[in-house]
Protein backbone atom coordinates (compact mmCIF):
# COMPACT_ATOMS: atom_id res chain seq x y z
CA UNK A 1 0.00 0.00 0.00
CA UNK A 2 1.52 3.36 -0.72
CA UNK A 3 0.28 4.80 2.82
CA UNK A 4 3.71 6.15 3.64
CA UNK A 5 5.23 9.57 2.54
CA UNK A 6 8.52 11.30 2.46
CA UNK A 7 8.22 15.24 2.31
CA UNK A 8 11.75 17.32 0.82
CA UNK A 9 11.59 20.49 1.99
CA UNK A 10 13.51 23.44 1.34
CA UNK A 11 14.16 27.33 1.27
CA UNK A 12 15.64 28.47 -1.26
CA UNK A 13 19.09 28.07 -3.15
CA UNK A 14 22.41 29.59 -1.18
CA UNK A 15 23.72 32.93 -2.27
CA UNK A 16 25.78 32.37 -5.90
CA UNK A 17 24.42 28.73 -6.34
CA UNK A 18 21.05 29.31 -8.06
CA UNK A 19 22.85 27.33 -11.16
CA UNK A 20 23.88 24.55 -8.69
CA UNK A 21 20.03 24.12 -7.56
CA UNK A 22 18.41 24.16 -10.69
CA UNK A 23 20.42 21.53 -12.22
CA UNK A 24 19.73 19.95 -9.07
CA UNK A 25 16.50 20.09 -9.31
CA UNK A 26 16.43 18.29 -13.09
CA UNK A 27 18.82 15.67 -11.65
CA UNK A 28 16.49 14.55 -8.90
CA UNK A 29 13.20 14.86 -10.88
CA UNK A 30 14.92 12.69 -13.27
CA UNK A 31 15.89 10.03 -10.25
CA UNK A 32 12.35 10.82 -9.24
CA UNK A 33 10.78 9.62 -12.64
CA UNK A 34 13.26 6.45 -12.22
CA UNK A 35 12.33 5.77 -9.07
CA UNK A 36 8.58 5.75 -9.86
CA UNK A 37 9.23 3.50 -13.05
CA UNK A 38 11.11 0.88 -10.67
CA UNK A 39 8.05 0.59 -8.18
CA UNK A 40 10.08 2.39 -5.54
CA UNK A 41 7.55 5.31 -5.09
CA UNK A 42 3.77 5.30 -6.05
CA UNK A 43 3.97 9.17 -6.98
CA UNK A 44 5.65 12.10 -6.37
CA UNK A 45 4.36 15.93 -6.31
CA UNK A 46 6.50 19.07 -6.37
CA UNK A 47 4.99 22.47 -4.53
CA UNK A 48 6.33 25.59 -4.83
CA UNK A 49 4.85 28.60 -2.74
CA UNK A 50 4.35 32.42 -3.11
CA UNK A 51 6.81 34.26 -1.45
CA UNK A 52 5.96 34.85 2.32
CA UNK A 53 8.33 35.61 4.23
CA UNK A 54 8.79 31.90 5.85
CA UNK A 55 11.51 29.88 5.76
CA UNK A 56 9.32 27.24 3.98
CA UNK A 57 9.26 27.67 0.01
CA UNK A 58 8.95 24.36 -1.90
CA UNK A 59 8.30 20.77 -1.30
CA UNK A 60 8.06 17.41 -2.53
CA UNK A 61 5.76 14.47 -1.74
CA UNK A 62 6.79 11.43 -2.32
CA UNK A 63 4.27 8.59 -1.18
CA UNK A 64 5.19 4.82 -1.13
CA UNK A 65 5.53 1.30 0.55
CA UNK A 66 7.24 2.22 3.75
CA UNK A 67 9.86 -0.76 3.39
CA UNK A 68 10.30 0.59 -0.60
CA UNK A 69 10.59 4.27 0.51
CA UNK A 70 13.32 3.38 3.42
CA UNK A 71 15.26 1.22 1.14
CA UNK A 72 15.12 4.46 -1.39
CA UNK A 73 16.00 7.22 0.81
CA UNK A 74 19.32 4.69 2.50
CA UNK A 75 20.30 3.95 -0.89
CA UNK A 76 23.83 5.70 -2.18
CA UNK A 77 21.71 7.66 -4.80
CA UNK A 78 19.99 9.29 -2.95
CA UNK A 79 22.06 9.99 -0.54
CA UNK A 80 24.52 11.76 -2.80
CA UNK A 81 21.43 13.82 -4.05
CA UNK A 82 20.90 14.92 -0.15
CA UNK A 83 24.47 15.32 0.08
CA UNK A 84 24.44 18.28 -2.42
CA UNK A 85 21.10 19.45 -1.51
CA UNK A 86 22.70 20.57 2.12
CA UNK A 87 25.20 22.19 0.37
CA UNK A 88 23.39 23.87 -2.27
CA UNK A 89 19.68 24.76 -0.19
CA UNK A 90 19.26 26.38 2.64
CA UNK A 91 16.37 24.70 5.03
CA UNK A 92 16.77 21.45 3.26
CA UNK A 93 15.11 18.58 4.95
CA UNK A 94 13.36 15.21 5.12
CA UNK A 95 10.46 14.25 7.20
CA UNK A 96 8.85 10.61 6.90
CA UNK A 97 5.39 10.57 7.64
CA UNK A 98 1.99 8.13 6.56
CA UNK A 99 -1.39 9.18 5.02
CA UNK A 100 -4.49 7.60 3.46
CA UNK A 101 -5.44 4.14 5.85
CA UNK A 102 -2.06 4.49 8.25
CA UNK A 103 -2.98 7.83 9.68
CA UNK A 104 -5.89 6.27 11.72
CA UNK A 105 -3.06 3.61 12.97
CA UNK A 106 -1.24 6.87 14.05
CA UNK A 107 -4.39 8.46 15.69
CA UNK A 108 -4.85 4.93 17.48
CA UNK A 109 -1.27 5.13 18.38
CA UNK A 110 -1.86 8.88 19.84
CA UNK A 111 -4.89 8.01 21.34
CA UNK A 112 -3.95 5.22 23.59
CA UNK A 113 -0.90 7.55 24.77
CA UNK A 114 -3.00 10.33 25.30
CA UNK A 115 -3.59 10.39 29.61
CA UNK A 116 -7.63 9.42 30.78
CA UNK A 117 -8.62 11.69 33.27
């Protein structure tokens, strides 16, 4: 089930490497489109928002098996994509998460932490 999600966020390019990041940015849609033709990610989205002052200004969704999506983001690959992402982005990250059918496995997870009063 692709229930499982890995969100790559980012800023915006550092000072003098605006080239850098949008070559970047063709390289990894291009592992992207690989990716998605090997079965290693259901889909993947791109956002890009209006300037507002955050320190939030794209992201991508990738969704996914869990086990495909962890073997995919340990891989060498893609590790030498985040490699020159840190260097090239500022507020580059990567945050797992679920949706569709896993988040109410989350909820039940939250709920049976949350205290009874």
């Amino acid at each position: 089930m692709a229930n499982d999600i890995v969100l790559v966020g980012w800023n915006r390019a550092v000072a003098g490497r605006e080239i850098d990041a949008t070559e970047l940015f063709g390289t990894v849609m291009g592992f992207y489109e690989a990716q998605k033709k090997a079965g290693n990610i259901t889909q993947y989205q791109n956002y890009f928002l209006q300037p507002h002052g955050g320190d939030l200004n794209g992201f991508t969704i990738l969704t996914g098996d869990k086990h495909k999506l962890s073997q995919m983001v340990n891989g060498d690959e893609w590790l030498g994509i985040e490699t020159r992402a840190i260097v090239i982005l500022e507020g580059f990250g990567v945050i797992r998460g679920v949706t569709g059918d896993n988040i109410q496995k989350v909820m039940g997870l939250y709920m049976s932490s949350v205290p009874r009063r």
